[in-house]
Protein backbone atom coordinates (compact mmCIF):
# COMPACT_ATOMS: atom_id res chain seq x y z
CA UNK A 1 89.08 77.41 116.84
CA UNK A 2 90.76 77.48 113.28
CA UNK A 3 93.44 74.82 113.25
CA UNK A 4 96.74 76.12 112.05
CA UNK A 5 97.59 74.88 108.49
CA UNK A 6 100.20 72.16 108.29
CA UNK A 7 102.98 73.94 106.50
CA UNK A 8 106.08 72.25 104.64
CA UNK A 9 109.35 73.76 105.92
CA UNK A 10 109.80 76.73 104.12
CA UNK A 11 113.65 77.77 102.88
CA UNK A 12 116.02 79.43 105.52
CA UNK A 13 114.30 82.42 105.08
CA UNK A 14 110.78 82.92 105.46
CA UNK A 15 109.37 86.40 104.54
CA UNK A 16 108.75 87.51 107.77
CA UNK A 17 111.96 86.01 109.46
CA UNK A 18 115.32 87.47 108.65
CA UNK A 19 118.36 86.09 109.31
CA UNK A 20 118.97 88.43 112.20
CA UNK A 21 119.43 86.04 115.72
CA UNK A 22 116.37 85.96 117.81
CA UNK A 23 117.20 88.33 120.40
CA UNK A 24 117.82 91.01 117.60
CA UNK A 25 114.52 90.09 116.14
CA UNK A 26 112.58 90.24 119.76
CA UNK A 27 114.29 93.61 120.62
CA UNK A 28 112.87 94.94 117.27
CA UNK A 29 109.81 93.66 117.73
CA UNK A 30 109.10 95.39 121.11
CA UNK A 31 110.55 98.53 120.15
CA UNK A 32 108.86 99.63 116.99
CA UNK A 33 112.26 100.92 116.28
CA UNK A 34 115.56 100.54 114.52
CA UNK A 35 118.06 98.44 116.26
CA UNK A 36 120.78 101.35 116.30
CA UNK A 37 120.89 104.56 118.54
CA UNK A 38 121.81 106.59 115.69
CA UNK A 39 118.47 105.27 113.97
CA UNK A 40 116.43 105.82 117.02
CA UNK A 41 117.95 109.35 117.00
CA UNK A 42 116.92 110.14 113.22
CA UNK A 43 113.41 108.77 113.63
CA UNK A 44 112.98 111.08 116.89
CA UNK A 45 114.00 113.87 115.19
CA UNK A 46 111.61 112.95 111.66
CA UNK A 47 108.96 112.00 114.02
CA UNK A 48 108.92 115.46 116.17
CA UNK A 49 109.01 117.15 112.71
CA UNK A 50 105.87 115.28 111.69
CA UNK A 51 103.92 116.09 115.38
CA UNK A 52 105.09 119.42 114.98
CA UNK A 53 103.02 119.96 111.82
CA UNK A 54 100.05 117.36 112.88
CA UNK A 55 99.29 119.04 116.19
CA UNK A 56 99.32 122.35 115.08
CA UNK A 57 96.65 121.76 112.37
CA UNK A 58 93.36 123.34 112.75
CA UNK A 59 90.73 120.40 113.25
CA UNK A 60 88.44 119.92 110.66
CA UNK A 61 85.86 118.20 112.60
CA UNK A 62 85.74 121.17 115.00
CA UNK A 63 86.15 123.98 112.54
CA UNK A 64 83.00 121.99 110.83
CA UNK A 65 80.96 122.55 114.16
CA UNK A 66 81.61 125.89 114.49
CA UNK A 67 80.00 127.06 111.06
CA UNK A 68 77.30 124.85 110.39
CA UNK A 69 73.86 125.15 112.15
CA UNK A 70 73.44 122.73 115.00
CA UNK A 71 70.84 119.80 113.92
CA UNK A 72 68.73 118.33 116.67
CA UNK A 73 70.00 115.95 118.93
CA UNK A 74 68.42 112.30 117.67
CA UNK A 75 71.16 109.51 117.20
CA UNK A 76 72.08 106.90 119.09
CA UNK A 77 76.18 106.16 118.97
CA UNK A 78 77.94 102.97 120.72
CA UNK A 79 81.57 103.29 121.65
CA UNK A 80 83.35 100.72 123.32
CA UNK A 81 86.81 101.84 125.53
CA UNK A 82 85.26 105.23 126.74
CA UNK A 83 86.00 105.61 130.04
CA UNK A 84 89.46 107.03 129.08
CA UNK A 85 91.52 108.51 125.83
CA UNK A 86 89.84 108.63 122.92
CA UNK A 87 87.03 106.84 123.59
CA UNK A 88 86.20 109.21 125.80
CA UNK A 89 87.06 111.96 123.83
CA UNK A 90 85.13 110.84 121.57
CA UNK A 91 82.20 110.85 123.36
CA UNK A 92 82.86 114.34 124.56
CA UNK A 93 82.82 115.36 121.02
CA UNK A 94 79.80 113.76 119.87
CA UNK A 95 77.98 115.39 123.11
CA UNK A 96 79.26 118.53 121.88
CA UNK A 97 78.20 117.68 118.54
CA UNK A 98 74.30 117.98 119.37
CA UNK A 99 73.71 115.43 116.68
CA UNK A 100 73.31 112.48 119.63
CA UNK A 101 70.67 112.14 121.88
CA UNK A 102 72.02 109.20 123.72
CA UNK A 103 75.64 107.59 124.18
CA UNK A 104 76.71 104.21 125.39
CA UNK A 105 80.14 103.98 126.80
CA UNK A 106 80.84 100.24 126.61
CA UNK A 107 83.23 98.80 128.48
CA UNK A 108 84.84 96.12 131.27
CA UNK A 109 85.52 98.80 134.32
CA UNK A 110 82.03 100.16 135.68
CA UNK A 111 83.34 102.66 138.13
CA UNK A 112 85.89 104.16 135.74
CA UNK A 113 83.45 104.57 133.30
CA UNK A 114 80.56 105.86 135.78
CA UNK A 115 83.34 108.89 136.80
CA UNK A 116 84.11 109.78 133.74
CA UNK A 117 80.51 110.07 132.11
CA UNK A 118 80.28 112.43 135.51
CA UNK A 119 83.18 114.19 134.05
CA UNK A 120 81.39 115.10 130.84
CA UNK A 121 78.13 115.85 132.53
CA UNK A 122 78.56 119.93 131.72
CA UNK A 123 79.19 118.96 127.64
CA UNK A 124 76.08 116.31 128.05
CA UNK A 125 73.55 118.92 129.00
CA UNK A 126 71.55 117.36 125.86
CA UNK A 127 73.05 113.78 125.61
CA UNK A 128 71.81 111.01 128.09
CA UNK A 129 75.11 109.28 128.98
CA UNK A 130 74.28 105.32 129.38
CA UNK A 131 76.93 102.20 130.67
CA UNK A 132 76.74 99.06 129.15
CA UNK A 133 79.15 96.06 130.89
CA UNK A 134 80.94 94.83 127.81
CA UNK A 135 84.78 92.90 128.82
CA UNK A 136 86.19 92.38 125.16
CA UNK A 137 88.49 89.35 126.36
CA UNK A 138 85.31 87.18 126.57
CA UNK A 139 82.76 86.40 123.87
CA UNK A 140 79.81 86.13 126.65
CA UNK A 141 80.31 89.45 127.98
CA UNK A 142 80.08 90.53 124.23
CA UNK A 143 76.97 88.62 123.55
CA UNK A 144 75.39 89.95 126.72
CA UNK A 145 76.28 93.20 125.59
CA UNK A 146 74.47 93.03 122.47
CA UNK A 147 71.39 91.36 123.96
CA UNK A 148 71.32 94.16 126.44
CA UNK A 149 71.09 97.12 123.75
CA UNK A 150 68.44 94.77 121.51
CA UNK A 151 66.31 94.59 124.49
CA UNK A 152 66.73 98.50 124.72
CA UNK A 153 64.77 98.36 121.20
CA UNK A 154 66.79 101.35 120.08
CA UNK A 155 68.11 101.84 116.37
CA UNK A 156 71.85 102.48 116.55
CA UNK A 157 73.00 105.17 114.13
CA UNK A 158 76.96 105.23 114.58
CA UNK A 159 79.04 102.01 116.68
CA UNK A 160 82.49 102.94 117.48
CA UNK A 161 85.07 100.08 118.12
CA UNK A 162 88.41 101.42 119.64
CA UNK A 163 89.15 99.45 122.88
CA UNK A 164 92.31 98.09 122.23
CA UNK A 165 95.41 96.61 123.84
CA UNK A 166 98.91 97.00 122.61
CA UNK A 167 101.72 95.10 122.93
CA UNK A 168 101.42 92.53 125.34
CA UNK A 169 105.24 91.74 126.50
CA UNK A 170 104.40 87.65 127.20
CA UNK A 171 101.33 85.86 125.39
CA UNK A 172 98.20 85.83 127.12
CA UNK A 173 94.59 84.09 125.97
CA UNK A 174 91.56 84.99 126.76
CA UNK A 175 89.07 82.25 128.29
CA UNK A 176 87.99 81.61 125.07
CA UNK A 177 91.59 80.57 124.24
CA UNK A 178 92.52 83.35 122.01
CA UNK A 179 95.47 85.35 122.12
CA UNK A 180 94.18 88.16 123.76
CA UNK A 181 95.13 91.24 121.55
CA UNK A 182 93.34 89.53 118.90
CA UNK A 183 90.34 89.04 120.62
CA UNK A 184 90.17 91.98 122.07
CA UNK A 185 91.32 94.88 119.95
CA UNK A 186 89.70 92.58 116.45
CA UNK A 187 87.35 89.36 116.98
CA UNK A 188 85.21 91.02 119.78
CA UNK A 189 84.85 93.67 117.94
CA UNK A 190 83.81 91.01 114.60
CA UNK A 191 81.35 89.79 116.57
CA UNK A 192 79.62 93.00 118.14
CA UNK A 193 79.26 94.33 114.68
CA UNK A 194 77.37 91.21 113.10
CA UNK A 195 75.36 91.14 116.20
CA UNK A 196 74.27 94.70 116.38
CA UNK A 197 73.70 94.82 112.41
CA UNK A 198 69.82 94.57 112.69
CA UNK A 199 70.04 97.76 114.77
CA UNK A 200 72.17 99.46 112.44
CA UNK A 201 70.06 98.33 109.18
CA UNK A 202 67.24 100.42 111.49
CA UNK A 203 68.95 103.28 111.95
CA UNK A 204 70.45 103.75 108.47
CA UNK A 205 68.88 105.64 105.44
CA UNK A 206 70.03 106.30 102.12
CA UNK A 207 70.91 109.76 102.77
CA UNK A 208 72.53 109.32 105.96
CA UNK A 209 73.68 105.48 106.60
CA UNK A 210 74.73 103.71 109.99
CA UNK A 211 78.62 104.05 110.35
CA UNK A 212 80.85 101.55 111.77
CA UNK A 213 84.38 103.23 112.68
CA UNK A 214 86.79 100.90 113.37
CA UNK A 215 90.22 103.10 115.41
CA UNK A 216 92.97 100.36 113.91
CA UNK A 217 96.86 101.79 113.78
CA UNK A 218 99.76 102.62 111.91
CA UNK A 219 101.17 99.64 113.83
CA UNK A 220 99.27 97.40 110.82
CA UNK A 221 102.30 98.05 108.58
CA UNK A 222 104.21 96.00 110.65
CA UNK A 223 104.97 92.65 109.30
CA UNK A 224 103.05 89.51 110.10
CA UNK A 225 101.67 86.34 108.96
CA UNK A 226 98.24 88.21 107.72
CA UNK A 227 100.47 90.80 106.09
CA UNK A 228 101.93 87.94 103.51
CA UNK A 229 97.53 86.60 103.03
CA UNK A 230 98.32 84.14 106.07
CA UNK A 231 95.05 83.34 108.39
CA UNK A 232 96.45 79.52 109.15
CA UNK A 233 96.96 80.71 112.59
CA UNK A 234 95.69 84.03 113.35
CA UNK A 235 96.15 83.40 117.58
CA UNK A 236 100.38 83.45 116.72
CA UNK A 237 100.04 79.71 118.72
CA UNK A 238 103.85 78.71 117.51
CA UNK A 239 106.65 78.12 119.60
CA UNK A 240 109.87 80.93 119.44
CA UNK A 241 111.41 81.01 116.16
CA UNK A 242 108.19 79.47 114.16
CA UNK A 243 106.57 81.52 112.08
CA UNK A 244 103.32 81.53 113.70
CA UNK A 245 105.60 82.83 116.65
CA UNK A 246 104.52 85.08 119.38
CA UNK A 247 106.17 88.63 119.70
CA UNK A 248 104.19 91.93 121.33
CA UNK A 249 104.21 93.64 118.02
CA UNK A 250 103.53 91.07 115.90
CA UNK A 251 100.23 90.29 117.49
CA UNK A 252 99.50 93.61 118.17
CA UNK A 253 99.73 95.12 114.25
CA UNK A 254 98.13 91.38 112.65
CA UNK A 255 95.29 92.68 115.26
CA UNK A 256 94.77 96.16 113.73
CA UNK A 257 95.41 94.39 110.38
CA UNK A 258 92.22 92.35 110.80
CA UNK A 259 90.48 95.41 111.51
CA UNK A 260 91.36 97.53 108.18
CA UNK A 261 90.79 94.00 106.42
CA UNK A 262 87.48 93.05 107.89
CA UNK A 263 86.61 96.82 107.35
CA UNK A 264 87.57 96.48 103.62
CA UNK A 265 85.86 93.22 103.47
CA UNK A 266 82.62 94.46 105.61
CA UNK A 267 82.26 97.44 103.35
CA UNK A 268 82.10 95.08 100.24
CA UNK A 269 78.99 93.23 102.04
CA UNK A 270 77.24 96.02 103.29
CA UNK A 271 77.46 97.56 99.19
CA UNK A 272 76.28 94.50 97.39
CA UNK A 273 73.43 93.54 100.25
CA UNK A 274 72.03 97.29 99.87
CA UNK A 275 71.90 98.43 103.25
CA UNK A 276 72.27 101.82 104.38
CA UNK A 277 75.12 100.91 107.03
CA UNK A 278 78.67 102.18 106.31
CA UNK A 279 82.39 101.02 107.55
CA UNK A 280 85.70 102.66 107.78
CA UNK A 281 88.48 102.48 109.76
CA UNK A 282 91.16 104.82 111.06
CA UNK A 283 94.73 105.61 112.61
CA UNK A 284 94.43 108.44 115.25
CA UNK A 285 97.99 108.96 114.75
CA UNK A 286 100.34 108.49 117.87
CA UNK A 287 98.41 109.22 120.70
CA UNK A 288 99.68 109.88 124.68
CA UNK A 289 96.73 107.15 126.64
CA UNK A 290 96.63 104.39 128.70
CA UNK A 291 97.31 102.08 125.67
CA UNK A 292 101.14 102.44 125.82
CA UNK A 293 101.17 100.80 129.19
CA UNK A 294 103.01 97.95 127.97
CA UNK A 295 105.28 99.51 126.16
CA UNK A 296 108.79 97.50 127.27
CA UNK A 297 111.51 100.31 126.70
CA UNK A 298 111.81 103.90 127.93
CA UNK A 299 112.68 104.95 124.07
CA UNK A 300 109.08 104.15 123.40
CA UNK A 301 107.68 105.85 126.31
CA UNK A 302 109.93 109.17 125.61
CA UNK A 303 108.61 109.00 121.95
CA UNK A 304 104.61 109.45 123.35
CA UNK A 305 105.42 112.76 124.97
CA UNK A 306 105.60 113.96 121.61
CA UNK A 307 102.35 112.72 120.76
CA UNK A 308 99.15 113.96 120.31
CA UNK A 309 96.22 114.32 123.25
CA UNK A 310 93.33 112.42 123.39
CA UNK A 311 91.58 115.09 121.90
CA UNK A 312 93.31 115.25 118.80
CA UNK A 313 93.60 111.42 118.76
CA UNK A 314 89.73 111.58 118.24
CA UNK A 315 89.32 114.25 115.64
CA UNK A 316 88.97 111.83 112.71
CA UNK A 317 86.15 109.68 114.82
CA UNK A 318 84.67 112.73 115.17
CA UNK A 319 84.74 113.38 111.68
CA UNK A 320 83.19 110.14 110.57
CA UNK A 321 80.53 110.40 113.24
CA UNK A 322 79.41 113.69 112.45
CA UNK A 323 80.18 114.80 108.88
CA UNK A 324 79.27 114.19 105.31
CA UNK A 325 82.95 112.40 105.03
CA UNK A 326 81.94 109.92 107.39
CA UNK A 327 78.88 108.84 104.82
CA UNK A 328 81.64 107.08 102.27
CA UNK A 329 82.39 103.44 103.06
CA UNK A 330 85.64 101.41 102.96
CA UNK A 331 88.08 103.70 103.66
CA UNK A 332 91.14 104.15 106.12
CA UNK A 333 91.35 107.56 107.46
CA UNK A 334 94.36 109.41 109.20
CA UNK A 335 94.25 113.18 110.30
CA UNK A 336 90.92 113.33 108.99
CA UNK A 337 91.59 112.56 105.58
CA UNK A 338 90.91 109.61 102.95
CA UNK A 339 94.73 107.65 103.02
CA UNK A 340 96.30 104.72 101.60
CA UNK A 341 97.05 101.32 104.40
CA UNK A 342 99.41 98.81 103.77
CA UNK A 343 100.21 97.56 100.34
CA UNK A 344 99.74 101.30 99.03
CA UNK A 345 100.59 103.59 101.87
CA UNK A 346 103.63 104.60 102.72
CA UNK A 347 105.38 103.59 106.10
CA UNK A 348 105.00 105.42 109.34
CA UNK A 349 108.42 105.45 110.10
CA UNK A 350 110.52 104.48 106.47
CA UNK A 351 113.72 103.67 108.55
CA UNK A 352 111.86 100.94 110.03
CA UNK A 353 112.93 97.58 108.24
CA UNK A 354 110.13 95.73 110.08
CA UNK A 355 107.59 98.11 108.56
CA UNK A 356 106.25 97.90 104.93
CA UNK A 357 107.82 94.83 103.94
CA UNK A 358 108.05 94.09 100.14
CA UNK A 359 105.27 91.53 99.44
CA UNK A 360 102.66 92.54 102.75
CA UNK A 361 99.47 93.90 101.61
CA UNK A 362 96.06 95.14 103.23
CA UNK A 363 94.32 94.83 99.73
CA UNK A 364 94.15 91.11 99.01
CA UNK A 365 90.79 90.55 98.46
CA UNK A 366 91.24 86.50 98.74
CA UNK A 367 92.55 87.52 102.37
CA UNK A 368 89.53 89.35 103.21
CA UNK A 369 87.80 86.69 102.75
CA UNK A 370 89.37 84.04 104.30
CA UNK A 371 90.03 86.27 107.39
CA UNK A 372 86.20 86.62 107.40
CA UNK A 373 85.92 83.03 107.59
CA UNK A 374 88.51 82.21 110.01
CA UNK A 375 86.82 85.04 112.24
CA UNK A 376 83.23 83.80 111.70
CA UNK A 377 84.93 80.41 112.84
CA UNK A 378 86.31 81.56 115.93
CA UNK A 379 83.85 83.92 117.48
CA UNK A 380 81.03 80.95 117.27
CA UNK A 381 78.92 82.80 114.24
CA UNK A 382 77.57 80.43 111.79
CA UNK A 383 75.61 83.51 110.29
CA UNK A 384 77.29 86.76 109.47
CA UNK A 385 76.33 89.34 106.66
């Protein structure tokens, strides 16, 4: 574990604590929204406007597969979360793809994800569809999960890390004593990539490297101790009203944070080592799955019938997987094109005063690296690339 910094009281207010009372502050934490109807109302109606235009759009991923020859089915792609949303629309995709030869759906539930590689059998007429037991809340199940594939002896061409949970209403840690959003949806996901890196080296070529896509969220706008180049206490271990203070969204954006970060930082590694393995990360937009289950409000809820379907959630995975785009390296992605995260891109949702605050950046390179450390630190890794 990382020991939180010992930090001299700051003045009455801290950049990421306004003056607002706590309950204010907790109520726009789980929300994701302004605190006032008439602001929930607007960003509805901006929202809809937005999802109107998004899920209309022709894919390009798709239209891509339509026109170009078919190459023959030879990859290998990892994908962790596939048993449902778009994880597993992903792998549908890639099947359809006939660039993959074999898939393996990682993840904690074995029956879920047994039914629903039955469910793509008739799009995996050329894909063998393989399970591999990997429960992201534990750092043993990951290491057995990597072991497992090594002993397969199989290069692996494309490793997809979107299992995620979101918004957790009370604090939870994992049993390795993490907070479990970040160890989950971020430091599992650290540690599968450094340990898989020998099979990704094998699979990657100059023309056509290994790609690491990383699904992160629009949700790492929102403010947090990483956003202001804080790793002191990445787990969020303080008590209510500290700044290293618990709240659903707090831990859930710092998590998706660490994963545009780490992909920034991994992409820097992966250039100056010459290897022909690449990294990028993604927002698949707002997406109706099983990750809103949290979600504490009905306003929330209301807001994901708007959204887009699995499918469409997994168009820009798709993309990286199976097209020239994916063969860049360091870039965050939404609706399949090249975008700008926090620090340069705009907010989600502008009305949002949690969102985008002045001083929160995703492109401090001095943060990159200490978030590498800290990670190295807590998933056990002495050696990383």
């Amino acid at each position: 574990m990382v020991a939180a910094a010992k930090v001299v009281a700051p003045p009455a207010v801290r950049p990421w604590q306004t003056s607002r009372t706590l309950e204010s502050h907790r109520e726009i934490r789980a929300c994701h929204l302004d605190q006032h109807q008439s602001s929930r109302a607007r960003s509805f109606r901006r929202l809809a406007g937005l999802l109107s235009t998004v899920l209309v759009a022709p894919s390009r991923a798709r239209a891509a597969r339509a026109t170009q020859p078919r190459e023959k089915a030879n990859k290998i792609a990892l994908i962790t979360g596939a048993s449902t949303g778009i994880g597993k629309a992903t792998a549908q995709e890639l099947c359809r793809s006939n660039m993959y030869s074999r898939i393996i759906l990682a993840g904690h539930n074995e029956a879920k994800t047994k039914a629903a590689m039955d469910e793509m059998g008739p799009v995996a007429q050329t894909t063998e569809l393989e399970y591999l037991p990997l429960g992201l809340a534990s750092f043993k199940s990951v290491r057995q999960a990597a072991k497992q594939f090594q002993d397969m002896n199989l290069p692996l061409h494309t490793l997809i890390c979107n299992a995620a949970v979101m918004a957790l209403p009370q604090r939870q840690v994992s049993a390795d004593g993490n907070e479990l959003q970040l160890e989950v949806n971020y430091l599992s996901h650290f540690l599968l990539v450094n340990l898989l890196m020998p099979q990704l080296v094998k699979a990657g070529t100059d023309d056509d490297p290994a790609r690491i896509i990383s699904v992160s969220s629009s949700a790492h706008f929102v403010r947090s101790p990483l956003a202001f180049g804080d790793a002191a206490d990445l787990n969020l271990s303080g008590g209510e009203g500290d700044r290293y203070a618990y709240y659903p969204w707090t831990a859930y954006g710092q998590s998706k944070l660490a994963q545009v970060m780490f992909t920034y930082e991994l992409a820097r590694r992966l250039k100056a080592r010459g290897l022909p393995v690449v990294a990028n990360a993604l927002d698949p937009g707002i997406v109706d799955t099983e990750l809103q289950r949290y979600l504490p409000t009905k306003a929330p809820s209301a807001l994901m019938k708007l959204s887009k379907t699995p499918d469409r959630g997994a168009d820009t995975v798709v993309l990286l997987a199976t097209r020239d785009a994916g063969r860049g390296s360091g870039g965050y992605w939404v609706d399949e094109r090249l975008s700008e995260s926090l620090g340069r891109g705009k907010s989600p949702m502008p009305m949002n005063a949690e969102l985008a605050v002045e001083g929160t950046t995703s492109y401090n390179e001095s943060t990159w690296t200490e978030l590498w450390r800290c990670s190295s630190q807590l998933v056990g890794l002495e050696t990383t690339i």
